[in-house]
C-alpha atoms as a PDB file:
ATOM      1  CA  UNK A   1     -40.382 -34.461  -8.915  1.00  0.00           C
ATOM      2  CA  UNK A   2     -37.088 -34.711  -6.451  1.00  0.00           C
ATOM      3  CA  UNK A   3     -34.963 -33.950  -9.660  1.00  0.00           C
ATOM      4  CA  UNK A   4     -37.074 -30.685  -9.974  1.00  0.00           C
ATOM      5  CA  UNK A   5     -37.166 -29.400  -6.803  1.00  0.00           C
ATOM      6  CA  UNK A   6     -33.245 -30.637  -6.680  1.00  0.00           C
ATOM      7  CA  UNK A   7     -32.425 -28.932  -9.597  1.00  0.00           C
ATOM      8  CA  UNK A   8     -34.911 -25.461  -8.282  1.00  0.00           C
ATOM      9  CA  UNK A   9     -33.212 -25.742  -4.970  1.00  0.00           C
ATOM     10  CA  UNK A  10     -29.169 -25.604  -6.372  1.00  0.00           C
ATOM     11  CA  UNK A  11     -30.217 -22.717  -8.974  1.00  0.00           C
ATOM     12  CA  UNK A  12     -31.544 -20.781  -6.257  1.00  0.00           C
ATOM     13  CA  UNK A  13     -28.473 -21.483  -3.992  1.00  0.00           C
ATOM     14  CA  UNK A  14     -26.405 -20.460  -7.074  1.00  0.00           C
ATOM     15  CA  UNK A  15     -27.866 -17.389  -7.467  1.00  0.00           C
ATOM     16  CA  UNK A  16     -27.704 -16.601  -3.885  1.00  0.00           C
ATOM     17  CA  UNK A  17     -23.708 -16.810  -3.848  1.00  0.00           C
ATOM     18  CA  UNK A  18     -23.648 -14.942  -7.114  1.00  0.00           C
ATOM     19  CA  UNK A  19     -25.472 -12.418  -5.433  1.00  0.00           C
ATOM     20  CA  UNK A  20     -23.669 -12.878  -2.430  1.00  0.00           C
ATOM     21  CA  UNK A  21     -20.056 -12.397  -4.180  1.00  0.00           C
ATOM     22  CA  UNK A  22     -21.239  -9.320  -6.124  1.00  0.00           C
ATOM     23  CA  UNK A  23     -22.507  -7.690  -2.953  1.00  0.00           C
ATOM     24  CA  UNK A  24     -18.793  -7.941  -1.605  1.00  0.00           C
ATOM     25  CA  UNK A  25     -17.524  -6.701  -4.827  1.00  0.00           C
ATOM     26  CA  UNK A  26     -19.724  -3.699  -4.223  1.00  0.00           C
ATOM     27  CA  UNK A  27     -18.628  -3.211  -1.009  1.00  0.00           C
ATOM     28  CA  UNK A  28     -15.155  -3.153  -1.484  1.00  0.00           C
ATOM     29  CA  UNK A  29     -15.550  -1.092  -4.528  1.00  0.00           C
ATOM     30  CA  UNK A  30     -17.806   1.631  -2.235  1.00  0.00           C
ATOM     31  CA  UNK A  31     -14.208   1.311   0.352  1.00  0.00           C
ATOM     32  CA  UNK A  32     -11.938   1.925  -2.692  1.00  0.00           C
ATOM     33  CA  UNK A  33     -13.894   5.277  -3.721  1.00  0.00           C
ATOM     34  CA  UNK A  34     -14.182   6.523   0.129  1.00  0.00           C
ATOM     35  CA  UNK A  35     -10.613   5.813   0.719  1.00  0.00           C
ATOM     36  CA  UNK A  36      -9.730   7.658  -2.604  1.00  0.00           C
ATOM     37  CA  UNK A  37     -12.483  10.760  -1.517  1.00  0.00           C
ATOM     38  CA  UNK A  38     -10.295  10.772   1.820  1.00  0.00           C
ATOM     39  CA  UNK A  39      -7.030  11.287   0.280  1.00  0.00           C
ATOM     40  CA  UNK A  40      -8.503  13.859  -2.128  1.00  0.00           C
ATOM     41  CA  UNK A  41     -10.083  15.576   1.084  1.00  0.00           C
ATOM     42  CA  UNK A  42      -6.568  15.308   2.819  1.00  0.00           C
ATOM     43  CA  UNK A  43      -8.191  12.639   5.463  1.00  0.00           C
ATOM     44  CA  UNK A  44      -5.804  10.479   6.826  1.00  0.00           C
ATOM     45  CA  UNK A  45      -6.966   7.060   7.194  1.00  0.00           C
ATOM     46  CA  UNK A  46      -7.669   6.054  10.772  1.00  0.00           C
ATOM     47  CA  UNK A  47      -4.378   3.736  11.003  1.00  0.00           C
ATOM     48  CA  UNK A  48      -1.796   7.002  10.629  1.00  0.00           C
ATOM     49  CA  UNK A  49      -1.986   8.969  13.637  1.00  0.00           C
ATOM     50  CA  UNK A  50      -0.861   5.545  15.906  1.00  0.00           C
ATOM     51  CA  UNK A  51       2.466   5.792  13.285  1.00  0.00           C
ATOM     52  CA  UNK A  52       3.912   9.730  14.657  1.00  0.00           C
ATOM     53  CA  UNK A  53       3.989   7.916  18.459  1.00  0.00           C
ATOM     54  CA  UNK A  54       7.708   6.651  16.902  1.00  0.00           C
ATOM     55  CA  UNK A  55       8.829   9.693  15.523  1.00  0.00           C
ATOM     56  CA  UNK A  56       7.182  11.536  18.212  1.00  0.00           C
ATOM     57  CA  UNK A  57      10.140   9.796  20.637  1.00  0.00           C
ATOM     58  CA  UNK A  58      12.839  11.108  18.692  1.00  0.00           C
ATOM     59  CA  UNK A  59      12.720  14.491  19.336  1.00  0.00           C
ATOM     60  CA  UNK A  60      16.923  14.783  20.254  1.00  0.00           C
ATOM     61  CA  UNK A  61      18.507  16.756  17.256  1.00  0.00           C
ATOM     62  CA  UNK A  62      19.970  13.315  15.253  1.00  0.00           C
ATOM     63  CA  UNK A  63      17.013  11.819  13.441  1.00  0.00           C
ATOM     64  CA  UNK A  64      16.215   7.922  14.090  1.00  0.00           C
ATOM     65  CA  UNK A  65      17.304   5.135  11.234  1.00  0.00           C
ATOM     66  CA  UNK A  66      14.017   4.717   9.904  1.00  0.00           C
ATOM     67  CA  UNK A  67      13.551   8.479   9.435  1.00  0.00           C
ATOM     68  CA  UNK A  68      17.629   8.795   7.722  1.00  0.00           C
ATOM     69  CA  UNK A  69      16.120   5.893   5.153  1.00  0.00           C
ATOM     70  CA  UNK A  70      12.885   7.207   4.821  1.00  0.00           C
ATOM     71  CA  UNK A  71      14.509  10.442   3.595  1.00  0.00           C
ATOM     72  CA  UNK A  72      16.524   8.466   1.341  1.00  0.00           C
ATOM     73  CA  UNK A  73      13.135   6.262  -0.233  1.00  0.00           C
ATOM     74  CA  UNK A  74      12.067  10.309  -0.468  1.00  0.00           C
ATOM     75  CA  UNK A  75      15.054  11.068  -2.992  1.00  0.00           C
ATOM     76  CA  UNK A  76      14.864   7.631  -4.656  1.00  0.00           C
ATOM     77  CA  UNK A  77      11.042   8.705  -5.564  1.00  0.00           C
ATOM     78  CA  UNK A  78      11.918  12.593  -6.398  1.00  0.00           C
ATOM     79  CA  UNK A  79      14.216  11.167  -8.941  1.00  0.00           C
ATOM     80  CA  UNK A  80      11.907   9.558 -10.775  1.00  0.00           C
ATOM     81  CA  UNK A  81      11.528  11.425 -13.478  1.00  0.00           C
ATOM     82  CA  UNK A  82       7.594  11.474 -14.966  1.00  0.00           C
ATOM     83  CA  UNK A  83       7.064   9.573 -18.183  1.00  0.00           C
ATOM     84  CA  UNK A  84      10.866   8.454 -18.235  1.00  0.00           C
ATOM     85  CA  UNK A  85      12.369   4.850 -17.871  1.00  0.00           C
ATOM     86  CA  UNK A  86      13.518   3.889 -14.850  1.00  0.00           C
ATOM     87  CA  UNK A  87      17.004   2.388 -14.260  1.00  0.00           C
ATOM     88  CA  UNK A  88      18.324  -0.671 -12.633  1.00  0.00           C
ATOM     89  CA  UNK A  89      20.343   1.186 -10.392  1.00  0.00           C
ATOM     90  CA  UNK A  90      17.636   3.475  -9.291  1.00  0.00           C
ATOM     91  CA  UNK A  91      14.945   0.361  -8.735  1.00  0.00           C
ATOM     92  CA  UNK A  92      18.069  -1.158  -7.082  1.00  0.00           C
ATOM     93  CA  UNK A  93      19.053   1.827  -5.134  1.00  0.00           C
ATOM     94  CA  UNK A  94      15.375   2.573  -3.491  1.00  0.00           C
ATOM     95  CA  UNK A  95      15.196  -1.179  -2.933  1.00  0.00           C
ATOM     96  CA  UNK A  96      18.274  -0.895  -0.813  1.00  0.00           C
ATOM     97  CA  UNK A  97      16.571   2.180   0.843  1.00  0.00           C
ATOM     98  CA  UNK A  98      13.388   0.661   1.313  1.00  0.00           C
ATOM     99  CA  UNK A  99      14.987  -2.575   3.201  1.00  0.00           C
ATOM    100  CA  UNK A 100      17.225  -0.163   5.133  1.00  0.00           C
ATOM    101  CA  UNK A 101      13.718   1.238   6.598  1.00  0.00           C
ATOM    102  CA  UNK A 102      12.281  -2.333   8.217  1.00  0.00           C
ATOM    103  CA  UNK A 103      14.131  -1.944  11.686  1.00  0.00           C
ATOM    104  CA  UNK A 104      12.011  -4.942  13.244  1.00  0.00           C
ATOM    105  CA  UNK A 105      12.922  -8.608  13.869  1.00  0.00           C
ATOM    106  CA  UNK A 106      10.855  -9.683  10.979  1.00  0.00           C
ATOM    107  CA  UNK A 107      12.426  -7.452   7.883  1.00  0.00           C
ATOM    108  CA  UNK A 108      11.346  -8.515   4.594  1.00  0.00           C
ATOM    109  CA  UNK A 109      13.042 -10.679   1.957  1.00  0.00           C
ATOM    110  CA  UNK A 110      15.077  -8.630  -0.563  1.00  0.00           C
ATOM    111  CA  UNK A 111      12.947 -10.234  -3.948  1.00  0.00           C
ATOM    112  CA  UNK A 112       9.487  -8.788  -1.911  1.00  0.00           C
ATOM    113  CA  UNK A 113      11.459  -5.694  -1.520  1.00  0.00           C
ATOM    114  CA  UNK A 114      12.605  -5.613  -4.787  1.00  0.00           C
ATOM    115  CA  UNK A 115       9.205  -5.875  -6.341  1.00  0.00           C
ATOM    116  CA  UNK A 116       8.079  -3.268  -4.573  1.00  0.00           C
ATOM    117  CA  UNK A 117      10.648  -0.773  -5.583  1.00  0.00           C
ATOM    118  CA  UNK A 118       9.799  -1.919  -9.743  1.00  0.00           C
ATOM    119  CA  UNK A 119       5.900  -1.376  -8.864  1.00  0.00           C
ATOM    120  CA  UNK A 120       7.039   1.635  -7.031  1.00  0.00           C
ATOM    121  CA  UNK A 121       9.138   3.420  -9.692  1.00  0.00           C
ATOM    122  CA  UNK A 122       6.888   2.012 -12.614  1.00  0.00           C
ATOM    123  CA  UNK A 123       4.185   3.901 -11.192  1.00  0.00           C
ATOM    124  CA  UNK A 124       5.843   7.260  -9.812  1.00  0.00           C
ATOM    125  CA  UNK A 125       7.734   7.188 -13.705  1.00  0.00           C
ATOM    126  CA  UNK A 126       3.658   7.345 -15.615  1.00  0.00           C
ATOM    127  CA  UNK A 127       2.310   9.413 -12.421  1.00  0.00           C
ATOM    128  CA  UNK A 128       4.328  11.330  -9.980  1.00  0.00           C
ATOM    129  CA  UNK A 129       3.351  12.177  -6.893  1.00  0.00           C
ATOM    130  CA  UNK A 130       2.879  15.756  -5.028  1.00  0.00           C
ATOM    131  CA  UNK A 131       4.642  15.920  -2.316  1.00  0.00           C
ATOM    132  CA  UNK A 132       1.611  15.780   0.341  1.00  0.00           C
ATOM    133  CA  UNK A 133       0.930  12.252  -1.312  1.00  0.00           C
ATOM    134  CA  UNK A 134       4.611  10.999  -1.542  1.00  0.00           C
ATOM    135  CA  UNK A 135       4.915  12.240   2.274  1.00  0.00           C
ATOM    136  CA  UNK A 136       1.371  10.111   3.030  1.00  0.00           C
ATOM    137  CA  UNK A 137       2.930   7.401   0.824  1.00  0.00           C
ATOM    138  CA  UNK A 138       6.239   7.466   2.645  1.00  0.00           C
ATOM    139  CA  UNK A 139       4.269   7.065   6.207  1.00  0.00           C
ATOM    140  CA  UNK A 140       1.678   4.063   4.798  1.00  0.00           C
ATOM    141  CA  UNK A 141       5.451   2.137   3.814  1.00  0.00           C
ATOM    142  CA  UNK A 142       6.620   2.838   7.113  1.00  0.00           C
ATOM    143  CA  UNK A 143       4.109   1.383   8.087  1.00  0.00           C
ATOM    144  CA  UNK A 144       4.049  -1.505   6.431  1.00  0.00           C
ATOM    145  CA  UNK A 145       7.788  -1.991   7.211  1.00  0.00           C
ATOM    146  CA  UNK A 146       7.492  -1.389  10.833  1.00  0.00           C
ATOM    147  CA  UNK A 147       4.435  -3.024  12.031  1.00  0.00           C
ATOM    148  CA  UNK A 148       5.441  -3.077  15.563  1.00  0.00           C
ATOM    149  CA  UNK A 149       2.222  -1.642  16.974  1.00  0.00           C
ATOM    150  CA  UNK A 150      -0.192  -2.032  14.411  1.00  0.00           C
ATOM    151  CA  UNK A 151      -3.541  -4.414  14.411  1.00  0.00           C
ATOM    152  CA  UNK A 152      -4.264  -6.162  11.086  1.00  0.00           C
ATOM    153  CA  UNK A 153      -7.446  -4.005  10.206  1.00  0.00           C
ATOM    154  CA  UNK A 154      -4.759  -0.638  10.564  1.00  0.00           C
ATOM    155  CA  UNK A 155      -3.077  -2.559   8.540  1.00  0.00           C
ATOM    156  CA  UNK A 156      -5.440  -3.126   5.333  1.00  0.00           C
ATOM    157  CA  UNK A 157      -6.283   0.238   5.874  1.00  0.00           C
ATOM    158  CA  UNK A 158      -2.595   1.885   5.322  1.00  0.00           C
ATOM    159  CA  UNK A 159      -2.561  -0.846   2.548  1.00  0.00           C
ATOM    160  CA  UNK A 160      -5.762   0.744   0.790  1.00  0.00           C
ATOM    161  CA  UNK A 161      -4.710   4.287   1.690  1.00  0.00           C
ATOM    162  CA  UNK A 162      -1.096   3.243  -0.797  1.00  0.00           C
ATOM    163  CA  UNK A 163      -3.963   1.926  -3.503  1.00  0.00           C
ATOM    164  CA  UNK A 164      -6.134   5.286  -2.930  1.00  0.00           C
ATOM    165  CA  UNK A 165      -3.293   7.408  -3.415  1.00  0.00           C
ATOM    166  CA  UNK A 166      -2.332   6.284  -6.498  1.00  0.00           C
ATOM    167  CA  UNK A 167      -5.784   6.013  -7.696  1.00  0.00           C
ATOM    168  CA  UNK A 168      -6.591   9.425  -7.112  1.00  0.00           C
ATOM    169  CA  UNK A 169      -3.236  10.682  -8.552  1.00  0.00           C
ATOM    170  CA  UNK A 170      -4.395   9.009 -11.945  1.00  0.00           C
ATOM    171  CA  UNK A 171      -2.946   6.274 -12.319  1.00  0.00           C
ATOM    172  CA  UNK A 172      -5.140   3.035 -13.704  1.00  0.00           C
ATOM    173  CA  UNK A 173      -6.906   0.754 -11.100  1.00  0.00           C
ATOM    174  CA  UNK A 174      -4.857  -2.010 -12.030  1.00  0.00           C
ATOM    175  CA  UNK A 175      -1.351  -0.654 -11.809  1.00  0.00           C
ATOM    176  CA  UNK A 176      -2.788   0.892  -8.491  1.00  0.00           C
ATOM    177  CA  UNK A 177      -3.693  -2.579  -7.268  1.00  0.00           C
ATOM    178  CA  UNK A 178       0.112  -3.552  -8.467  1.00  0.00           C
ATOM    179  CA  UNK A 179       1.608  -1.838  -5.858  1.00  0.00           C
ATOM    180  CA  UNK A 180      -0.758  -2.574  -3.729  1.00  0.00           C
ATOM    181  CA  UNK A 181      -0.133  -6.514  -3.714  1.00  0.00           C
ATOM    182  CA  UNK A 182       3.725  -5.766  -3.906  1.00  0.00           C
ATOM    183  CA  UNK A 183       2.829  -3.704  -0.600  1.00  0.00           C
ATOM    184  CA  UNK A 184       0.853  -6.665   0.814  1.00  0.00           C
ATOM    185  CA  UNK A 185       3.518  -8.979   0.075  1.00  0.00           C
ATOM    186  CA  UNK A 186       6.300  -7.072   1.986  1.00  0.00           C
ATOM    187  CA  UNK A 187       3.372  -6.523   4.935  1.00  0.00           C
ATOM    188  CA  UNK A 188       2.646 -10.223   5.225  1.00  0.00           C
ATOM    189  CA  UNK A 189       6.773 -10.974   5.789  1.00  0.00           C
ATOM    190  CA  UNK A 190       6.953  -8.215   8.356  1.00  0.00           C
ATOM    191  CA  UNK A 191       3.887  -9.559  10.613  1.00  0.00           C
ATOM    192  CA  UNK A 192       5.374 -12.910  10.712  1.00  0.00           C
END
């Protein structure tokens, strides 16, 4: 009789973290299509308007480092060209620009970077980017890079704003999610 009511007792427990996992999988699922709704909507996500306070500063005529490489990761991406194979040198070359972006103490190793730029170009070469989303894209990486002032839950929200853009430009779920853990990668080096 203990076995049984052992045995009843573990199933039900079972099926209470099975139902327990899928509930988060639902969950996050329900934050992946609201965060993609947003970016077809135009909605920034709630972590973007504390990012303009840096450019905001600069307002002399020379623009700041972060915005001279940020124009420069901007090019890199324009080149792209859609449904074409992308070269060492330009992978290498928005690498470069992407590291030449982190201005903080904690800058990010050059192998995270480089990741990044391959996930990057791989999936601006199957699905480019308009420029409203490359320009959204360009601000959720300088971000990422420059974490200064940012609280970790601004931070998994630029990080599922890069995911959402992608999503909603077309490209599959899991290259999306590619990028996305290249992204988290280079944001967990910066915060450190």
């Amino acid at each position: 009789m203990k076995t049984t009511s052992a045995l009843t007792t573990a199933v039900a427990l079972l099926a209470a973290s099975a139902f327990a996992q899928s509930d988060v999988i639902i969950k996050q699922h329900a934050k992946e299509i609201r965060d993609q709704n947003n970016v077809r909507q135009g909605v920034t996500p709630p972590a973007a308007p504390a990012q303009p306070a840096r450019p905001a500063a600069a307002t002399s005529s020379s623009p700041t480092p972060v915005q001279q490489s940020l124009a420069k990761v901007r090019a890199d991406l324009t080149a792209i060209k859609p449904n074409s194979t992308v070269t060492p040198e330009q992978k290498q070359q928005l690498a470069k620009d992407l590291l030449a972006t982190a201005q903080g103490a904690n800058k990010p190793s050059s192998a995270k970077v480089a990741t990044l730029a391959d996930e990057l170009s791989a999936a601006v070469a199957q699905k480019p980017l308009s420029d409203t989303d490359r320009n959204r894209l360009l601000t959720d990486l300088a971000a990422v890079l420059n974490p200064a002032n940012i609280q970790p839950t601004q931070m998994q929200t630029i990080i599922a704003d890069v995911q959402a853009i992608f999503q909603v430009n077309g490209l599959a779920r899991k290259d999306a999610v590619r990028v996305t853990d290249a992204v988290k990668a280079v944001a967990a080096e910066t915060r450190h």
